[in-house]
N, C-alpha and C. Protein backbone atom coordinates (compact mmCIF):
# COMPACT_ATOMS: atom_id res chain seq x y z
N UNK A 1 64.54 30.30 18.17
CA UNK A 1 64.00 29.80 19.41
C UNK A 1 64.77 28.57 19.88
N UNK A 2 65.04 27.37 18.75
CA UNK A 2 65.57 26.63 19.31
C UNK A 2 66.79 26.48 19.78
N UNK A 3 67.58 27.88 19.06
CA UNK A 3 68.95 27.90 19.49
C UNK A 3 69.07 28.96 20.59
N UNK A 4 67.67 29.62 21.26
CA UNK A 4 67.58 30.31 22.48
C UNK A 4 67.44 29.23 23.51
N UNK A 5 66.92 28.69 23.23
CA UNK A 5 66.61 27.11 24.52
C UNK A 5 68.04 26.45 24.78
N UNK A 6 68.72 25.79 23.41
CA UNK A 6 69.86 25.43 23.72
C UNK A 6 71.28 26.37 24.64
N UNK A 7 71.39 27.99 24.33
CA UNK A 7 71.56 28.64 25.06
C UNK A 7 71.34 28.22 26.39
N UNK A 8 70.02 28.74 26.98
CA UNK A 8 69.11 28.45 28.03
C UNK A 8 69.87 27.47 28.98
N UNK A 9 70.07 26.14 28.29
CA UNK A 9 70.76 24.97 29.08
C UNK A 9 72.19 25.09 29.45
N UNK A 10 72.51 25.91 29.08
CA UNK A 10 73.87 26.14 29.57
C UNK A 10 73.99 26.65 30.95
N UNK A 11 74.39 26.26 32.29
CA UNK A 11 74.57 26.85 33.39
C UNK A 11 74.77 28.33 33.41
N UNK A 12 74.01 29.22 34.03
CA UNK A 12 74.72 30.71 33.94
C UNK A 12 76.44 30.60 34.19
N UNK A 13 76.78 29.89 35.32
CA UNK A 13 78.26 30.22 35.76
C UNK A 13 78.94 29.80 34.44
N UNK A 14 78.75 28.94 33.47
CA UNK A 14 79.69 28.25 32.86
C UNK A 14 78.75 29.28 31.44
N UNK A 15 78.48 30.01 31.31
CA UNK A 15 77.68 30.60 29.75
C UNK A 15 79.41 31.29 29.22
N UNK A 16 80.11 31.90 28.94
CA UNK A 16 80.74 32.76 28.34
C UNK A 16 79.93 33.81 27.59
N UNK A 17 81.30 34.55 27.76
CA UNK A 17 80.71 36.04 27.29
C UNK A 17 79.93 36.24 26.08
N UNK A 18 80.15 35.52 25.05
CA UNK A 18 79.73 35.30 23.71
C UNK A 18 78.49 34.65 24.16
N UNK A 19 78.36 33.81 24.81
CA UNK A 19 76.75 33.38 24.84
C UNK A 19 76.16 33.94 25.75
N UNK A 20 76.43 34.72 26.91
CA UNK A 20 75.85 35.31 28.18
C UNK A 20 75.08 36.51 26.84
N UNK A 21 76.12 36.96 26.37
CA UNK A 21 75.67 37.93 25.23
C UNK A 21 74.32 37.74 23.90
N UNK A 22 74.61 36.49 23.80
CA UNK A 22 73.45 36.06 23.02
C UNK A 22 72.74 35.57 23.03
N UNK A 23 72.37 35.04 24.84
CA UNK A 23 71.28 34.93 25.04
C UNK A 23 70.55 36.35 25.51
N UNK A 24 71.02 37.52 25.64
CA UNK A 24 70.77 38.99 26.60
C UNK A 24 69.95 39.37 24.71
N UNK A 25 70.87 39.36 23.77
CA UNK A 25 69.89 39.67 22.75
C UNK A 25 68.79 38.77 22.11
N UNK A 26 69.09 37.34 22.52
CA UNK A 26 67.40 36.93 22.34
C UNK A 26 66.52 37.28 22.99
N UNK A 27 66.69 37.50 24.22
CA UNK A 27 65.74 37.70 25.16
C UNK A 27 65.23 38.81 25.14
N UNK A 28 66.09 40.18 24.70
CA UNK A 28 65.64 41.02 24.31
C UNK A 28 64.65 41.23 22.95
N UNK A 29 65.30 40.57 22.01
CA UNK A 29 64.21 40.17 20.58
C UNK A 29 62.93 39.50 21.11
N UNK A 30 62.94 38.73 21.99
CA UNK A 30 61.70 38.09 22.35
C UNK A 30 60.87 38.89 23.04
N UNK A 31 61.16 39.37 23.89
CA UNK A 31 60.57 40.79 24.83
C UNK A 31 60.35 41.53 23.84
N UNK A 32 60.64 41.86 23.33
CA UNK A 32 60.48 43.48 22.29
C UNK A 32 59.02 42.94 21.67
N UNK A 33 58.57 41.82 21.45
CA UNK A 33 56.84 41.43 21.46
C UNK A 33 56.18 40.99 21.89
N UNK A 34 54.89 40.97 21.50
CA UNK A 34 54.01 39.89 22.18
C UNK A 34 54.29 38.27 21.91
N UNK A 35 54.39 37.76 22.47
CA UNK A 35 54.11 36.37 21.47
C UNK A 35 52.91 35.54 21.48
N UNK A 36 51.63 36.53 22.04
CA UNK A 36 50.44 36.05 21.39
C UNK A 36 50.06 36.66 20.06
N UNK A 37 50.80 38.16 19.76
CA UNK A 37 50.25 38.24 18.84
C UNK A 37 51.67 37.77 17.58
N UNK A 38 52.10 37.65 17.83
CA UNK A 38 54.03 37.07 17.21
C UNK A 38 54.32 37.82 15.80
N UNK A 39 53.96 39.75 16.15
CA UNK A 39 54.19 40.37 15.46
C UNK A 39 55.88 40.93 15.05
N UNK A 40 57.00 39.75 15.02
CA UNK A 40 58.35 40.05 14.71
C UNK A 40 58.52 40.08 14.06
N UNK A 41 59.07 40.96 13.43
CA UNK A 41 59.84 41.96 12.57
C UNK A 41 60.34 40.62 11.39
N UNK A 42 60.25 40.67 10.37
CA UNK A 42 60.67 40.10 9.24
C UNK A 42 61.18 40.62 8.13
N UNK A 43 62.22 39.95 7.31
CA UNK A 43 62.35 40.74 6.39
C UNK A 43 61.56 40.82 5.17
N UNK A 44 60.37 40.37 5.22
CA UNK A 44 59.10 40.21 4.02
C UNK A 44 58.32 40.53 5.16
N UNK A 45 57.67 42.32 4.09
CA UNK A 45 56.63 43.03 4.58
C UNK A 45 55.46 41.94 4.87
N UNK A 46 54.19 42.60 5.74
CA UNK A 46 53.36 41.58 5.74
C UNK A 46 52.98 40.44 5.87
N UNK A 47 53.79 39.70 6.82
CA UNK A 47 53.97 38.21 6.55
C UNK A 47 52.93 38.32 8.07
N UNK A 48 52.61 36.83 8.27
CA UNK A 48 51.80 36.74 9.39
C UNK A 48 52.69 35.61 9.65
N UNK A 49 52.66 34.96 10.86
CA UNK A 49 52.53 33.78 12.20
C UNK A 49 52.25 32.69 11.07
N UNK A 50 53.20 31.97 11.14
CA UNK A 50 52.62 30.60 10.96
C UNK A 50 51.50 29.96 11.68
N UNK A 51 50.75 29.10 11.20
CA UNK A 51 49.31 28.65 11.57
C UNK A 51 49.59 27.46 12.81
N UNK A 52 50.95 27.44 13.01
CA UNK A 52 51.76 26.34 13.76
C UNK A 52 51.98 27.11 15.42
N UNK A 53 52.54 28.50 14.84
CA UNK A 53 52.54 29.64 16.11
C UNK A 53 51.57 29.53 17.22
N UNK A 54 50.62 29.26 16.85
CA UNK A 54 49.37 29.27 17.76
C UNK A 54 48.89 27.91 18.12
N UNK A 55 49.37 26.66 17.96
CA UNK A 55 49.00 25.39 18.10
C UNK A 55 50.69 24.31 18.96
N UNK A 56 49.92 24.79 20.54
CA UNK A 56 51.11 23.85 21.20
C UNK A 56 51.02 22.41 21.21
N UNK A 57 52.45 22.00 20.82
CA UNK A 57 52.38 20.63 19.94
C UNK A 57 53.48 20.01 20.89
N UNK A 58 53.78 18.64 20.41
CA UNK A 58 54.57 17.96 20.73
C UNK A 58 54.67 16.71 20.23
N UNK A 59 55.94 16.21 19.62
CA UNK A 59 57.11 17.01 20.30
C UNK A 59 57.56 18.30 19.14
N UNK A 60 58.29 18.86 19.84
CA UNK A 60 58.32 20.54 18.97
C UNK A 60 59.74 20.02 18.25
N UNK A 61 59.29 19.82 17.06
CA UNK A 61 60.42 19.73 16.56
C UNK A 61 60.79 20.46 15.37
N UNK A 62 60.47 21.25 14.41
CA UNK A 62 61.39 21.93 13.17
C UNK A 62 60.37 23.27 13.50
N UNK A 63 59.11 22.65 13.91
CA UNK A 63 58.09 24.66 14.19
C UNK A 63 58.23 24.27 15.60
N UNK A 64 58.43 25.91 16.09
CA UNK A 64 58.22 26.68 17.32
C UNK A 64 56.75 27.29 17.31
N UNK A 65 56.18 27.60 18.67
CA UNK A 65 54.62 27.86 19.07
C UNK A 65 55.12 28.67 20.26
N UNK A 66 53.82 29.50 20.64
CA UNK A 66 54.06 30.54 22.05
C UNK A 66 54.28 30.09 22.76
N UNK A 67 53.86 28.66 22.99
CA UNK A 67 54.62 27.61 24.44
C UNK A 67 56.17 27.80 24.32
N UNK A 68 56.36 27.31 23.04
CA UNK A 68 57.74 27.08 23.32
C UNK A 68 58.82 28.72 23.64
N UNK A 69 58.19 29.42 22.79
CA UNK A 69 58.65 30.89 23.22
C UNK A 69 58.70 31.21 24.87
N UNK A 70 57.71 31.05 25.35
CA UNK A 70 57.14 31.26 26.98
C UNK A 70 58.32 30.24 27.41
N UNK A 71 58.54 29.11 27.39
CA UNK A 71 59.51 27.76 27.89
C UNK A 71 61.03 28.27 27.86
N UNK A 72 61.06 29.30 26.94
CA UNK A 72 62.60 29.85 26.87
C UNK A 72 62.58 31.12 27.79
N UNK A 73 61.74 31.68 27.67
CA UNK A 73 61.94 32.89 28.62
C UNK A 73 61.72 32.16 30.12
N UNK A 74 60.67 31.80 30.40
CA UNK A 74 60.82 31.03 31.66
C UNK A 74 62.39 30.49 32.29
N UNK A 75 62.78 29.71 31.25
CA UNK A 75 63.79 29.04 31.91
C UNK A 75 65.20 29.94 31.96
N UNK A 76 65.26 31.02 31.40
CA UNK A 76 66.24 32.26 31.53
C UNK A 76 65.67 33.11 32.55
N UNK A 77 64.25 33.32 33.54
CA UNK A 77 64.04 33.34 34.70
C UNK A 77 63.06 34.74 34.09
N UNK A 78 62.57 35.04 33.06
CA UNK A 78 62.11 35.98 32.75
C UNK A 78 60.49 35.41 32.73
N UNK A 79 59.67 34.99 33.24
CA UNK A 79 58.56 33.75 33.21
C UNK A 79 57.59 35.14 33.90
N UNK A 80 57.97 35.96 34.43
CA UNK A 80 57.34 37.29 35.41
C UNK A 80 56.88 38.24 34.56
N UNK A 81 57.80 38.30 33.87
CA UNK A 81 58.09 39.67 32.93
C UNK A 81 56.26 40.13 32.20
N UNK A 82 56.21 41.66 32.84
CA UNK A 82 54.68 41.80 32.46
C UNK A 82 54.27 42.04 30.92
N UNK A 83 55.26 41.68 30.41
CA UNK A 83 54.89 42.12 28.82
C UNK A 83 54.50 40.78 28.28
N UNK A 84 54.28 39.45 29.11
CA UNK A 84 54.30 38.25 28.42
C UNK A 84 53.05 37.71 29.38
N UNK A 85 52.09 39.29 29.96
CA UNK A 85 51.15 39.29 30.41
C UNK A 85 49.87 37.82 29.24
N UNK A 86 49.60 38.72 28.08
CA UNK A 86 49.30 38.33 26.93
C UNK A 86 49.28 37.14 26.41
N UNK A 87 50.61 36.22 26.52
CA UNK A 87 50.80 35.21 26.27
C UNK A 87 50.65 34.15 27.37
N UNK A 88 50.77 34.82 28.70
CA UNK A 88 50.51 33.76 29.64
C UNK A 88 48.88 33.97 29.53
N UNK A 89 48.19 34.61 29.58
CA UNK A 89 46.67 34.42 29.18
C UNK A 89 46.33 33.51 27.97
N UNK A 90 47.12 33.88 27.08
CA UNK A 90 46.52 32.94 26.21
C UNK A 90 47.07 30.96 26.11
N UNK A 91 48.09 31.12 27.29
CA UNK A 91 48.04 29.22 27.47
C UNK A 91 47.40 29.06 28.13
N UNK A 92 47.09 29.99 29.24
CA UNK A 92 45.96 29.10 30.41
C UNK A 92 44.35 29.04 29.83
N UNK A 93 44.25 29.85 28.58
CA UNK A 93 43.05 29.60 27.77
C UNK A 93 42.78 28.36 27.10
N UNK A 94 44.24 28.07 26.33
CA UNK A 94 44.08 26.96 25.77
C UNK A 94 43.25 25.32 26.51
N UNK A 95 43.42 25.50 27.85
CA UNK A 95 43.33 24.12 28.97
C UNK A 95 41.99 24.10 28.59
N UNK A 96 41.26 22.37 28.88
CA UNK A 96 40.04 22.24 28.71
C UNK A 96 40.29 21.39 30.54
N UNK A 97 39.32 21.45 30.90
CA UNK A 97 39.21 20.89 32.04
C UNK A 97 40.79 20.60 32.77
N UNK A 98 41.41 21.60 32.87
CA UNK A 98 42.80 21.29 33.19
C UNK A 98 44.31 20.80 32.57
N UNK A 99 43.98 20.41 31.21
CA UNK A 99 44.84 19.48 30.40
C UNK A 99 44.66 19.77 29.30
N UNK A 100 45.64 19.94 28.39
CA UNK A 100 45.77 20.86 27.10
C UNK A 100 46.08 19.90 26.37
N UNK A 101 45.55 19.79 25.25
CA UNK A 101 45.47 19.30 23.47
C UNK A 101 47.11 19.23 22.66
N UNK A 102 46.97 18.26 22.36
CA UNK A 102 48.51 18.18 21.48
C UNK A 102 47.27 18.82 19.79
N UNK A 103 48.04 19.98 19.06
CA UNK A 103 46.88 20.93 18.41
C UNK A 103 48.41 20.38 17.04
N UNK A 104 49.82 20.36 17.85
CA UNK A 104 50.66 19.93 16.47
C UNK A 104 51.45 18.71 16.71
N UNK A 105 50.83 17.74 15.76
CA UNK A 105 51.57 16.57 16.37
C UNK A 105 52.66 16.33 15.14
N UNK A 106 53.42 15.56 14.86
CA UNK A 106 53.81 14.71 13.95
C UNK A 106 53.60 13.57 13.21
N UNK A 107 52.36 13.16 13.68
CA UNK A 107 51.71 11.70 13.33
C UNK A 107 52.29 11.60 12.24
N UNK A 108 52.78 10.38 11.37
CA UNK A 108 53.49 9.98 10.26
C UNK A 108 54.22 10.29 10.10
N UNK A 109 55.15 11.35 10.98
CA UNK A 109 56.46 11.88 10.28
C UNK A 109 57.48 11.70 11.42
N UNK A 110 57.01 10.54 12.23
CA UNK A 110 58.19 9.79 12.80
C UNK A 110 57.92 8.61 13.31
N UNK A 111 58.93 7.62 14.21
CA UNK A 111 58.99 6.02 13.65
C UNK A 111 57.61 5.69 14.34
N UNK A 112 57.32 6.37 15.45
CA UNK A 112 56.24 5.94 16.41
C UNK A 112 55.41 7.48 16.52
N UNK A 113 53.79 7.30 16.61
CA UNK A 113 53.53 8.59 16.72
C UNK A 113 53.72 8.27 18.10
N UNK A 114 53.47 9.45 19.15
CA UNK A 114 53.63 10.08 20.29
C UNK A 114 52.18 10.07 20.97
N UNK A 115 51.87 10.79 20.49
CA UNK A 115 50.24 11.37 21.45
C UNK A 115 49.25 11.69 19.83
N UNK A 116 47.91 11.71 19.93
CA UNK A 116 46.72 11.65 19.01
C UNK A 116 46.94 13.23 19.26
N UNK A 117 46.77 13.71 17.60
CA UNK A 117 46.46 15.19 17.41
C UNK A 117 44.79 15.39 17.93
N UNK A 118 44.97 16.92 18.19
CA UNK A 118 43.54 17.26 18.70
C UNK A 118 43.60 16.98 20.43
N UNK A 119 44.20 15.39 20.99
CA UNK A 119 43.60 14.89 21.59
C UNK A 119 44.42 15.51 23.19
N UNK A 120 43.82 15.23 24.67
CA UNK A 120 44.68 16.06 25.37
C UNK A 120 45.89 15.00 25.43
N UNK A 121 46.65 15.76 26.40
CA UNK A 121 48.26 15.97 26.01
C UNK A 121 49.05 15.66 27.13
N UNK A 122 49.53 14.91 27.93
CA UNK A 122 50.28 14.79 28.79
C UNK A 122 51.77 15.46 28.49
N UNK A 123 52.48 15.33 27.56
CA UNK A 123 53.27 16.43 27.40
C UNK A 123 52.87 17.90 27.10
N UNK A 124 52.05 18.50 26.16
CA UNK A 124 51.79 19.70 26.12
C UNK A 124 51.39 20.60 27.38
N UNK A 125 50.50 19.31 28.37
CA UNK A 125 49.81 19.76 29.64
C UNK A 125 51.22 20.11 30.43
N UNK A 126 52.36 19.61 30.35
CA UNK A 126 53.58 19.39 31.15
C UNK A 126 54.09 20.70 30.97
N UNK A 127 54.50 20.68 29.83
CA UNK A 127 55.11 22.44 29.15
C UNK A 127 54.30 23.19 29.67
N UNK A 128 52.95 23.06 29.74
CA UNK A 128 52.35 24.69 30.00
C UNK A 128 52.21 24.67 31.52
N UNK A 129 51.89 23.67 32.10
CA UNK A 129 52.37 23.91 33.76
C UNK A 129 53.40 24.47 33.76
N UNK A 130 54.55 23.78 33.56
CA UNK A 130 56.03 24.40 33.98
C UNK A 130 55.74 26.02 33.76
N UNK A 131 55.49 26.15 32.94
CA UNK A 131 55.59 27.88 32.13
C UNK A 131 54.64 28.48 33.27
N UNK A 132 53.35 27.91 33.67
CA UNK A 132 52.57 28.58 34.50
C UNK A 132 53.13 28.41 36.05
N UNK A 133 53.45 27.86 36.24
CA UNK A 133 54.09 27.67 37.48
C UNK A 133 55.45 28.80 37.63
N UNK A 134 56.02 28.76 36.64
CA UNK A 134 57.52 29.90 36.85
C UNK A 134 56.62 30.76 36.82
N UNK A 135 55.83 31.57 36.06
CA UNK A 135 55.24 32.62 36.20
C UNK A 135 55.04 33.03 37.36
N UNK A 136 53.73 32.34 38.04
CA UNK A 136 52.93 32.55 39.20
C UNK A 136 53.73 32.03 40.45
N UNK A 137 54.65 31.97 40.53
CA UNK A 137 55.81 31.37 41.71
C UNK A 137 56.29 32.46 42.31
């Protein structure tokens, strides 16, 4: 994911073939599921979603969550796409009165915490606008 985002930032005109190419097969790996239910293919049978998958955090730093999945397809212009029906339902669920919960923070595991776990989220709220907004645009 995070090396689909970094992709992502690359201008289309300036991507090269090698990355025009590898971002066409992330995007395709990402499409090929849901990412509410983030049933991808692993090479250990049986494995489930990290407990992190389902808790949009910030700042996203070593775990990825369906926000951040949704944030990459969005910004490669795929934010429409009806198979990510699923997952855009399940961020606009997450909102409590408009403004969404930092659910993964880092508290102690960097110099300054950021935002109170649990608590709402001026960045998390930020990510999932953007994502809802490309969608519904």
């Amino acid at each position: 994911m995070k090396e689909l985002l970094g992709l992502a930032r690359i201008p289309p005109r300036r991507r090269s073939r090698l990355v025009r190419d590898a971002v066409d097969q992330g995007v395709d790996f990402l499409l090929s599921r849901d990412p509410a239910v983030a049933d991808y293919p692993t090479p250990l049978r049986d494995t489930k979603p990290a407990s992190a998958w389902f808790k949009a955090g910030f700042p996203s730093g070593y775990v990825t969550d369906v926000l951040q999945n949704l944030e990459v397809l969005a910004e490669l212009g795929h934010a429409r796409d009806p198979r990510l029906r699923n997952a855009l339902r399940w961020a606009e669920d997450q909102q409590e009165q408009g403004r969404w919960s930092n659910r993964c923070a880092y508290n102690g595991k960097t110099v300054v915490d950021i935002e109170c776990l649990g608590q709402p989220s001026k960045w998390v709220t930020l990510r999932a606008c953007a994502v809802l907004r490309a969608a519904w645009q």
